[in-house]
Every structure is written in structure tokens, then in C-alpha cells.
C-alpha atoms as a PDB file:
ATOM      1  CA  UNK A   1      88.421 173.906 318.441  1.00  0.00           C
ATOM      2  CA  UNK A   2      89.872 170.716 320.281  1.00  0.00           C
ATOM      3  CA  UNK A   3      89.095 167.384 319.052  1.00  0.00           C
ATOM      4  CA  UNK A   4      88.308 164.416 321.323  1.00  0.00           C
ATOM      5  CA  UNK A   5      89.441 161.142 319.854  1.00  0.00           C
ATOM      6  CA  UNK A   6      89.277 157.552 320.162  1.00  0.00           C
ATOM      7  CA  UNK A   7      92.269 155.383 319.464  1.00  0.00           C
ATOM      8  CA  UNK A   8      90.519 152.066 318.260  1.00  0.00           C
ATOM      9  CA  UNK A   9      93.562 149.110 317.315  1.00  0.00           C
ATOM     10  CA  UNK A  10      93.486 145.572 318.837  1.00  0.00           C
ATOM     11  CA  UNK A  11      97.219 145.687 318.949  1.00  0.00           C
ATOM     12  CA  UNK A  12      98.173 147.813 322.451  1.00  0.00           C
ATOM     13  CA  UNK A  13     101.747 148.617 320.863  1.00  0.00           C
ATOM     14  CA  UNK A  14     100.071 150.040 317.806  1.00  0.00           C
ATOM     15  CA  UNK A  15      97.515 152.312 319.724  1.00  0.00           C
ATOM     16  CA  UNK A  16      99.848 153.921 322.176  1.00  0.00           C
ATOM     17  CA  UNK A  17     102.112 154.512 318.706  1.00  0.00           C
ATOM     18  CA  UNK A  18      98.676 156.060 317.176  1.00  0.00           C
ATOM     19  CA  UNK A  19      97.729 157.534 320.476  1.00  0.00           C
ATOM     20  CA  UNK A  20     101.033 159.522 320.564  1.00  0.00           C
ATOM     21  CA  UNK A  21     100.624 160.654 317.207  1.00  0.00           C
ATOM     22  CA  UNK A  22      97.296 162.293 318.173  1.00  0.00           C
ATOM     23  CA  UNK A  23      98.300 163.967 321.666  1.00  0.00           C
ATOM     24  CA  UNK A  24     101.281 165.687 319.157  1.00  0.00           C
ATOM     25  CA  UNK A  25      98.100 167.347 317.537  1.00  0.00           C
ATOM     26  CA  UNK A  26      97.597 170.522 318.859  1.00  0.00           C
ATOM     27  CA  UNK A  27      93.975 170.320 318.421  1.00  0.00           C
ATOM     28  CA  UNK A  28      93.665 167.123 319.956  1.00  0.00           C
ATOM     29  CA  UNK A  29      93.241 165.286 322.647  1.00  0.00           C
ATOM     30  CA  UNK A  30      92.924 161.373 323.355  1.00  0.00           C
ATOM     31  CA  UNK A  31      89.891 160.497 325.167  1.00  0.00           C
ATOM     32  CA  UNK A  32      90.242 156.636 325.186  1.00  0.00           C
ATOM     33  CA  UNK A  33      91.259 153.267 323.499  1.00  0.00           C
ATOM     34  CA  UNK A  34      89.247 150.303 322.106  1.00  0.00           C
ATOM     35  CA  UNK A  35      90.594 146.902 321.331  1.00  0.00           C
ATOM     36  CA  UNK A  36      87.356 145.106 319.634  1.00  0.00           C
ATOM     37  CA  UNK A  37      84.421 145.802 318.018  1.00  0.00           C
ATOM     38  CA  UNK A  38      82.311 145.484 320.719  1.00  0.00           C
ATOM     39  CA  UNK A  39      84.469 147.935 322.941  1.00  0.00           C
ATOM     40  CA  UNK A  40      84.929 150.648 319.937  1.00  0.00           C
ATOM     41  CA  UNK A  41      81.001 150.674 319.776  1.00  0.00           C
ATOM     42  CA  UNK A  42      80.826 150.798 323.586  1.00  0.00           C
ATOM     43  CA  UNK A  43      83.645 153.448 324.074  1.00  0.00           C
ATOM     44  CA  UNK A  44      81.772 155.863 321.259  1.00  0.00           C
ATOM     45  CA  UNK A  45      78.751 155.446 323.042  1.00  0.00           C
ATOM     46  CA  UNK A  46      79.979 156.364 326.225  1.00  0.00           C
ATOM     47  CA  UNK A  47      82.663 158.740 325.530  1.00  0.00           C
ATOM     48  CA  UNK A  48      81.315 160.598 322.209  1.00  0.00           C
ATOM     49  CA  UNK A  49      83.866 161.609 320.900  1.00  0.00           C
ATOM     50  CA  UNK A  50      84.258 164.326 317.429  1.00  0.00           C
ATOM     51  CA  UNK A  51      87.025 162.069 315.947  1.00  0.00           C
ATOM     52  CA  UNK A  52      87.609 158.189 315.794  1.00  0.00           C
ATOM     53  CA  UNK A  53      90.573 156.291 314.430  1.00  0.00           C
ATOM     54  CA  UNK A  54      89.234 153.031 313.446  1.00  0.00           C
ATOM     55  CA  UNK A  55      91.233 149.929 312.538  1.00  0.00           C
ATOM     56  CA  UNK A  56      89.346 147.664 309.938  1.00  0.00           C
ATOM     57  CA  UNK A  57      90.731 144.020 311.528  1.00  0.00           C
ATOM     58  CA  UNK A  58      89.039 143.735 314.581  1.00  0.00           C
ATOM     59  CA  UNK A  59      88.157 140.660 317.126  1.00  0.00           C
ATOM     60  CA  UNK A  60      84.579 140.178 318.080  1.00  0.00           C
ATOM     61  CA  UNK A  61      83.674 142.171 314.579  1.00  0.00           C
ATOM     62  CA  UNK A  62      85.347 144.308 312.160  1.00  0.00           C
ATOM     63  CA  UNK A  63      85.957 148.115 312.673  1.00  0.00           C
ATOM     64  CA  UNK A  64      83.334 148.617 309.609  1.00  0.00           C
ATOM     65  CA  UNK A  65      80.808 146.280 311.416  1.00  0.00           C
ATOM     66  CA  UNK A  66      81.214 148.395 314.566  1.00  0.00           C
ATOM     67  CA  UNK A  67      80.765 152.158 312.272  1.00  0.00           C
ATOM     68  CA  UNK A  68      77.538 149.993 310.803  1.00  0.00           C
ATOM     69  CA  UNK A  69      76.434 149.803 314.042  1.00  0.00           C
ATOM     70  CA  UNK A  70      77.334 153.377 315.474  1.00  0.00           C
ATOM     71  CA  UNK A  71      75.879 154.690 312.132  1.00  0.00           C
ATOM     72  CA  UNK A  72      72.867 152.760 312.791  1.00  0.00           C
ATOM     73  CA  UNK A  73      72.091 154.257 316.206  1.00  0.00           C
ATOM     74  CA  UNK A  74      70.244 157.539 316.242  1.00  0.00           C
ATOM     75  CA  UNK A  75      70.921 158.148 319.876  1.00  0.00           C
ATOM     76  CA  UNK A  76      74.791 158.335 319.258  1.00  0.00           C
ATOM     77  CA  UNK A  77      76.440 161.272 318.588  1.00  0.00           C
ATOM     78  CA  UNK A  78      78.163 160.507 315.290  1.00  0.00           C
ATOM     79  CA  UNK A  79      81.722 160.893 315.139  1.00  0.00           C
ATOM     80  CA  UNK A  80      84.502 161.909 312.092  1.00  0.00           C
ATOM     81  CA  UNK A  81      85.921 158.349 311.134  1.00  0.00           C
ATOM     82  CA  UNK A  82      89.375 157.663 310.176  1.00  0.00           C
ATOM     83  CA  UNK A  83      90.272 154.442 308.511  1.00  0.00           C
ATOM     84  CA  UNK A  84      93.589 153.447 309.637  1.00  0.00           C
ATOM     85  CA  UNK A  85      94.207 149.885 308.538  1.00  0.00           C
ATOM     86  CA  UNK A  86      96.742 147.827 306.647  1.00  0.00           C
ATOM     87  CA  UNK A  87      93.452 146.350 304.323  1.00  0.00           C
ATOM     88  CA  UNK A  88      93.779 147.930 301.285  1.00  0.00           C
ATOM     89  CA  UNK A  89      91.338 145.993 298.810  1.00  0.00           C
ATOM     90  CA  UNK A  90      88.860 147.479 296.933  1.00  0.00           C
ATOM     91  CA  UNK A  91      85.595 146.116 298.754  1.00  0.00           C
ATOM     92  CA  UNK A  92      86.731 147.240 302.203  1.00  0.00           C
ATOM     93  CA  UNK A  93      87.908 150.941 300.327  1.00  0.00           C
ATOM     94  CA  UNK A  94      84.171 151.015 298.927  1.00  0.00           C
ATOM     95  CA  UNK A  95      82.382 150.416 301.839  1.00  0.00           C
ATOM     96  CA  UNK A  96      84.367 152.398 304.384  1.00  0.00           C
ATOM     97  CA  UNK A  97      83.209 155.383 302.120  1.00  0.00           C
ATOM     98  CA  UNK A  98      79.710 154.602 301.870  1.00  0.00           C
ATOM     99  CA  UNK A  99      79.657 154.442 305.452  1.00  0.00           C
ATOM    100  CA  UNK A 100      80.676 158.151 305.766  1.00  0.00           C
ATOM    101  CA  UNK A 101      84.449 157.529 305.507  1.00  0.00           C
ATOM    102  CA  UNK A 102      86.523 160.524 304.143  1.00  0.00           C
ATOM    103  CA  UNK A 103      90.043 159.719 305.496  1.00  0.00           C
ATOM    104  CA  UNK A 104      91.842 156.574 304.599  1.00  0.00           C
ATOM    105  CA  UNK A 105      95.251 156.357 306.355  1.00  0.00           C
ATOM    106  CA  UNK A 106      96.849 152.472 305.328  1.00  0.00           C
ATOM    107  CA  UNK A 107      99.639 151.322 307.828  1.00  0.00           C
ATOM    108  CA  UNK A 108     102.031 152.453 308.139  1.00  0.00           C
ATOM    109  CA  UNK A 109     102.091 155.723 308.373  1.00  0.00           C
ATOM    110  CA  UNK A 110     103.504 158.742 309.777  1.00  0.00           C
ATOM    111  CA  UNK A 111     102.392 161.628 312.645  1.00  0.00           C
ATOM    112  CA  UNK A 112     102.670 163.945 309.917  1.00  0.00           C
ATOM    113  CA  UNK A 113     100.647 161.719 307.411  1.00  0.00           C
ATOM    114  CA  UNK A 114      98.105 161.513 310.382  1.00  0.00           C
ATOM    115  CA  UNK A 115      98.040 165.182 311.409  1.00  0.00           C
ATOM    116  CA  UNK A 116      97.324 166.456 307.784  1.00  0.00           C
ATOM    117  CA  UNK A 117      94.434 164.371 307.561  1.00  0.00           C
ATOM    118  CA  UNK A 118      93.152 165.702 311.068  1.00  0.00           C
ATOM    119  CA  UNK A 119      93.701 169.183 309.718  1.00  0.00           C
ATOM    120  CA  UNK A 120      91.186 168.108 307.063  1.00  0.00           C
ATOM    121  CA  UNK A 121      89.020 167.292 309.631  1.00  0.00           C
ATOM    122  CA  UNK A 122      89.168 170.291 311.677  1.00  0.00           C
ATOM    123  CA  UNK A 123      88.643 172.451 308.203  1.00  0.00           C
ATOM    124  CA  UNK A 124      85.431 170.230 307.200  1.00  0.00           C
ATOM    125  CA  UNK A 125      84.187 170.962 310.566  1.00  0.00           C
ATOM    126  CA  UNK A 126      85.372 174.321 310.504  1.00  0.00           C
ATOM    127  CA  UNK A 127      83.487 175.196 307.260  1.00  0.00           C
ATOM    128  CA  UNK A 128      80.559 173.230 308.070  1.00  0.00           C
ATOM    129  CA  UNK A 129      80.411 175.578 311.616  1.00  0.00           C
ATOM    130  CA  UNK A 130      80.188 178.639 308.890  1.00  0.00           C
ATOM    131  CA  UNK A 131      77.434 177.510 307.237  1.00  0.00           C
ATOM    132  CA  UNK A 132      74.088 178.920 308.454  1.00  0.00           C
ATOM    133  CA  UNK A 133      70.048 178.240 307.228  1.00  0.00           C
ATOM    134  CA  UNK A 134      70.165 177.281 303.482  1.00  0.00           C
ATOM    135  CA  UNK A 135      72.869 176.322 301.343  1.00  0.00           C
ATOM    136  CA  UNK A 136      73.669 177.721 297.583  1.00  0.00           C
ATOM    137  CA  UNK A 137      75.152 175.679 294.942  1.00  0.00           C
ATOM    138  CA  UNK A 138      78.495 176.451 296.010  1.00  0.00           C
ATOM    139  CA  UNK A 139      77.768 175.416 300.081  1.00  0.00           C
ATOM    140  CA  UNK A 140      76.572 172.411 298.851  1.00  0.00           C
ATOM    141  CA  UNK A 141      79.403 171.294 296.821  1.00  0.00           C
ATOM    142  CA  UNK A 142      81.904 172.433 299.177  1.00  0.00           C
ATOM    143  CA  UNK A 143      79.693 169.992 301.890  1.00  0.00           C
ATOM    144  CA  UNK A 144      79.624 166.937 299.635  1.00  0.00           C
ATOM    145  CA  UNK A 145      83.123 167.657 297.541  1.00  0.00           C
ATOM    146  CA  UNK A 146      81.992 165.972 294.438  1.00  0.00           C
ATOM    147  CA  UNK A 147      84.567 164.194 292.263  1.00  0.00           C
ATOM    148  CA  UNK A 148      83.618 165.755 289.479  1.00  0.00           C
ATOM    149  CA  UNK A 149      86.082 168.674 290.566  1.00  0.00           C
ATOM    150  CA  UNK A 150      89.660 169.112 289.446  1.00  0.00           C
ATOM    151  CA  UNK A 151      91.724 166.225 291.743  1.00  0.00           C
ATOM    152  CA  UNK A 152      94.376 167.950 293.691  1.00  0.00           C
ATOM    153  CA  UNK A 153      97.577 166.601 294.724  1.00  0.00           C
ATOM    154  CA  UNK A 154      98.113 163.649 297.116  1.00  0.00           C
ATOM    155  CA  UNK A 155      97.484 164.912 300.488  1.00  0.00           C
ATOM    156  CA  UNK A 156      95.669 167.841 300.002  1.00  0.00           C
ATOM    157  CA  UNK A 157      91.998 168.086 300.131  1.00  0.00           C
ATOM    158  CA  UNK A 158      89.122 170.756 298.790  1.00  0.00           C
ATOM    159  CA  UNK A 159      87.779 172.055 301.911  1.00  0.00           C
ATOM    160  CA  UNK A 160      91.099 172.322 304.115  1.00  0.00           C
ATOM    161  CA  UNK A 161      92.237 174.633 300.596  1.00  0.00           C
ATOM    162  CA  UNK A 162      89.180 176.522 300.591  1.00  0.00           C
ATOM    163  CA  UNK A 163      89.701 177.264 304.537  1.00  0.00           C
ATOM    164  CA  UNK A 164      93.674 178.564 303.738  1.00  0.00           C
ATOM    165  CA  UNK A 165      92.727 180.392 300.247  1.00  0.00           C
ATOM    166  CA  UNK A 166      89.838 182.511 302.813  1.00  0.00           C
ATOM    167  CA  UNK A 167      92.555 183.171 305.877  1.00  0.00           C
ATOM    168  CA  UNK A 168      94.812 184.260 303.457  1.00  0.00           C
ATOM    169  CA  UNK A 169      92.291 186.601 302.174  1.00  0.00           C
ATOM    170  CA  UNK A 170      91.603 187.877 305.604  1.00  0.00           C
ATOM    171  CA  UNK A 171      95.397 188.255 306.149  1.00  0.00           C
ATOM    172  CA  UNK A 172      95.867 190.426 303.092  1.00  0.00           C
ATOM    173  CA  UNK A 173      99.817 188.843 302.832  1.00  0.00           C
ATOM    174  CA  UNK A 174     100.950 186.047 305.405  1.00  0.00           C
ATOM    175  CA  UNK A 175     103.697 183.681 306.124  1.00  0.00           C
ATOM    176  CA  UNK A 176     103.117 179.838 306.025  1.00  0.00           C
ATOM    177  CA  UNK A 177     103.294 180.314 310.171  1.00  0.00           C
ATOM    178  CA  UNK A 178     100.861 183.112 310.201  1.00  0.00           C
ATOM    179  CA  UNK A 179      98.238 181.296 307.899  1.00  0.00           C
ATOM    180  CA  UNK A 180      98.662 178.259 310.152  1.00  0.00           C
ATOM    181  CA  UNK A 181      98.370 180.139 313.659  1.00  0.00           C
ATOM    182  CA  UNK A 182      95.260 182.062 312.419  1.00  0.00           C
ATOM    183  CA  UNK A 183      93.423 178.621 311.173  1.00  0.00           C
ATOM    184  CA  UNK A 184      94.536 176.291 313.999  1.00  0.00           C
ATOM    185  CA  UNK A 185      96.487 173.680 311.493  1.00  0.00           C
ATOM    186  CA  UNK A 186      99.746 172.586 311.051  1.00  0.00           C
ATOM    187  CA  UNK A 187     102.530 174.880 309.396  1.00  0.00           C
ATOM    188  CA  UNK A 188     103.821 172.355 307.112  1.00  0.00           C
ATOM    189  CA  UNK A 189     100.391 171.720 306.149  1.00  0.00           C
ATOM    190  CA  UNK A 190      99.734 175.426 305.217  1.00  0.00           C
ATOM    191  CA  UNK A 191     102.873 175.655 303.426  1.00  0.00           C
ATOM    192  CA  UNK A 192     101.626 172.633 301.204  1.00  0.00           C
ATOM    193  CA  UNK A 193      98.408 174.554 300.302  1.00  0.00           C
ATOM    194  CA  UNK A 194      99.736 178.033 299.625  1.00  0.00           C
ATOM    195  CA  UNK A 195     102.645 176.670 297.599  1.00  0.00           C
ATOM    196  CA  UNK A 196      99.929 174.420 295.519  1.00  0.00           C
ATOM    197  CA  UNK A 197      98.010 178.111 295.249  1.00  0.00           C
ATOM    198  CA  UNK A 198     100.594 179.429 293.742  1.00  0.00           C
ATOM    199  CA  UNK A 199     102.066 177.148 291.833  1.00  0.00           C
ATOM    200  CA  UNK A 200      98.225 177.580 290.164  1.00  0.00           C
ATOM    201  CA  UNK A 201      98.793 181.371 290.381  1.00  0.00           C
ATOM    202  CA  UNK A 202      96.154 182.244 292.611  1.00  0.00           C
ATOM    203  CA  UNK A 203      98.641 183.422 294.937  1.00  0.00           C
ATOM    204  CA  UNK A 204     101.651 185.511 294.633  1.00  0.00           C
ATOM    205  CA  UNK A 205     104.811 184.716 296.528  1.00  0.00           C
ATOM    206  CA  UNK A 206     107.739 187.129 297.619  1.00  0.00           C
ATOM    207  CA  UNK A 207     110.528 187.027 300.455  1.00  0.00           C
ATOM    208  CA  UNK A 208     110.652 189.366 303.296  1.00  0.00           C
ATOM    209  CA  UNK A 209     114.077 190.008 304.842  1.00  0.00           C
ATOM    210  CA  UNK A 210     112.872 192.019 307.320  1.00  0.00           C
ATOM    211  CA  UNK A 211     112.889 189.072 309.487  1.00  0.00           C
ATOM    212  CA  UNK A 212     116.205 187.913 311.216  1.00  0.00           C
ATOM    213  CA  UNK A 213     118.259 185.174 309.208  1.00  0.00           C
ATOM    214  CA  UNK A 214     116.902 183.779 306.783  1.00  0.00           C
ATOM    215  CA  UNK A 215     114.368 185.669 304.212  1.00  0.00           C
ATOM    216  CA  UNK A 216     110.670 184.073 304.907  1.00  0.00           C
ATOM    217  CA  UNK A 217     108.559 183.534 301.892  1.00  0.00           C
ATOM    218  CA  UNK A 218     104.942 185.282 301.769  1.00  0.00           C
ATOM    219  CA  UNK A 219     102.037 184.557 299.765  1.00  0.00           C
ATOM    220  CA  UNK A 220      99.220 187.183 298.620  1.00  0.00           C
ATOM    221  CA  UNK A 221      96.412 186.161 296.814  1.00  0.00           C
ATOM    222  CA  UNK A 222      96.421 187.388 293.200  1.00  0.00           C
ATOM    223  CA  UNK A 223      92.810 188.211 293.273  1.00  0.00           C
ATOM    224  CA  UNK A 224      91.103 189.200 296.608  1.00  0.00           C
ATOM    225  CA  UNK A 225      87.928 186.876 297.379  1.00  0.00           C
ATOM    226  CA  UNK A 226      84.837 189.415 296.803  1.00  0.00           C
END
């Protein structure tokens, strides 16, 4: 799965910056920029892409003006949205998320902060792809993610755990770098989530010096997934 993504920023230096972050994605690509509202509404329309990084501060209208607008058009093919933007108040927060909003990235930021949140993306989508007909309780709350669950850590989100806890399953006993080749993802991203699955003991870890230099850690889960 390769996303296509729009680099939306009104400041060029800032969305070749962004833009570089992306193209170091393996499982993206950059399919165009946008420098105002107006041309971020324009370039979804005409390029539809799966994933749009969208700056808040925007001439002609805001980034969230231009979403309203995309949102509001039933011939566009919505995208993913994420916020990056150095507006932090509440009221901007609040209605980014109403407007579909799950990622939040506030400037600055790194490629790494940036690629773990487009491995969130790519897991949503991922699970979503799974998901046939009807949903049970469980498909449905792994759709919506309801706060009412347990909060993990900074940086790590429900669904992208969900994906690693089931390819570890399927692996029977991987590496960080196995888990993260068989999902598509980031390794340091996998390593995040398995660590944080067994640091909750759902996983076991232990070191295999089979492999030349340095012992690599693998995780099994503690329970297989019926």
C-alpha cells in the first residue's frame, strides 16, 4: 500500500522540508504542493490524493476552511488529514477533530515524529481494508477508537497496536525488523509497540545470538490471538 500525499504549507521552505520528510516514507509518495486555501481545495480535487498534510494558517482561507469545504463536497474523494501547524489553542484542536482529524503534528517536528503518525495511517487503513459486511462490537470500536479505552503512551495509537499485536501473532516469534517488514511500517515504530506489549506482558521477550554481533531481541506473544 503506497500513499499519495499532498504537501499543503504557504511557506515554500517549509513544504519542501515536509515534502522530504514524506518521500523518506517508504509508503509514500508526494503527489503535489498547495500554498492557499483555495489551491489545497483545488489540488485535492484534482489530484485525490489518500493522505493530506494540512497547515492551519493559510492565505485566501484557513487550512480548516479548505477541509470544511473538501468535507462538504460529495464528489471528492475524501482524503486522511494531517494537521501540521504551529496553532495549538484549544478551538482550532476541537474543530480540526470534528472535522475528521486524527493526527495532530504542531511545528516543529521531526521525519520520525511525521512517519509514526503515517504508520498510523497506513494501519487505520489497513484494518479498515480487513473489515468486510457488518461490524461486531469490537470492529466498531476499533473503527471509531473511543476514549473511553485505556490511553496509551505518547505516540502510539490503538489501531497501529492492534495491527503489530496480529503480525506478531501470525509470526509466531519476530524481531522488531521482521514485524516491521511484514506490516509495511517503520522499525523503530514496531519496536515502540512490541516493547509497550511487553512491558504490559502480553508479549514475551528473549535474545537470539544466533545472529552475527550483537544478540537481537524477539518478542512472542504470551497468549496466541484465538
Amino acid at each position: 500500500m503506497v500513499l499519495r500525499v499532498l504537501v499543503v504549507d504557504d511557506q515554500p521552505a517549509v513544504a519542501s522540508l515536509h515534502g522530504l520528510f514524506v518521500a523518506g516514507h517508504a509508503a509514500c509518495e508526494v503527489v503535489g504542493t498547495a500554498g492557499s486555501g483555495p489551491d489545497a481545495v483545488a489540488a485535492v480535487t484534482d489530484l485525490r490524493p489518500d493522505l493530506v498534510l494540512l497547515d492551519v494558517h493559510l492565505p485566501g482561507f484557513s487550512g480548516l476552511d479548505a477541509l470544511r469545504a473538501v468535507r462538504a463536497d460529495a464528489g471528492i474523494v475524501q482524503p486522511e488529514v494531517i494537521a501540521v501547524t504551529a496553532a495549538r489553542d484549544v478551538d482550532t484542536v476541537r474543530t480540526a477533530r470534528l472535522m475528521g482529524v486524527q493526527h495532530y503534528l504542531v511545528k516543529p517536528f521531526t521525519a520520525s515524529e511525521l512517519h509514526a503518525r503515517i504508520d498510523d495511517v497506513l494501519a487505520e487503513r489497513r484494518s479498515s481494508a480487513a473489515m468486510e459486511g457488518s461490524l461486531n462490537q469490537r470492529g466498531v470500536d476499533a473503527v471509531l477508537r473511543p476514549v473511553t479505552r485505556r490511553p496509551l503512551p505518547k505516540g502510539l495509537s490503538r489501531p497501529t497496536l492492534d495491527l503489530v499485536r496480529t503480525a506478531l501473532d501470525d509470526l509466531r516469534s519476530a524481531s522488531a525488523a521482521e514485524v516491521a517488514d511484514h506490516l509495511g511500517l517503520s522499525r523503530v515504530s514496531c519496536r515502540r509497540y512490541l516493547e509497550h506489549l511487553a512491558d504490559d506482558g502480553e508479549c514475551v521477550r528473549s535474545l537470539d545470538y544466533s545472529t552475527a554481533g550483537r544478540p537481537s531481541t524477539r518478542y512472542t506473544l504470551a497468549t496466541p490471538l484465538a
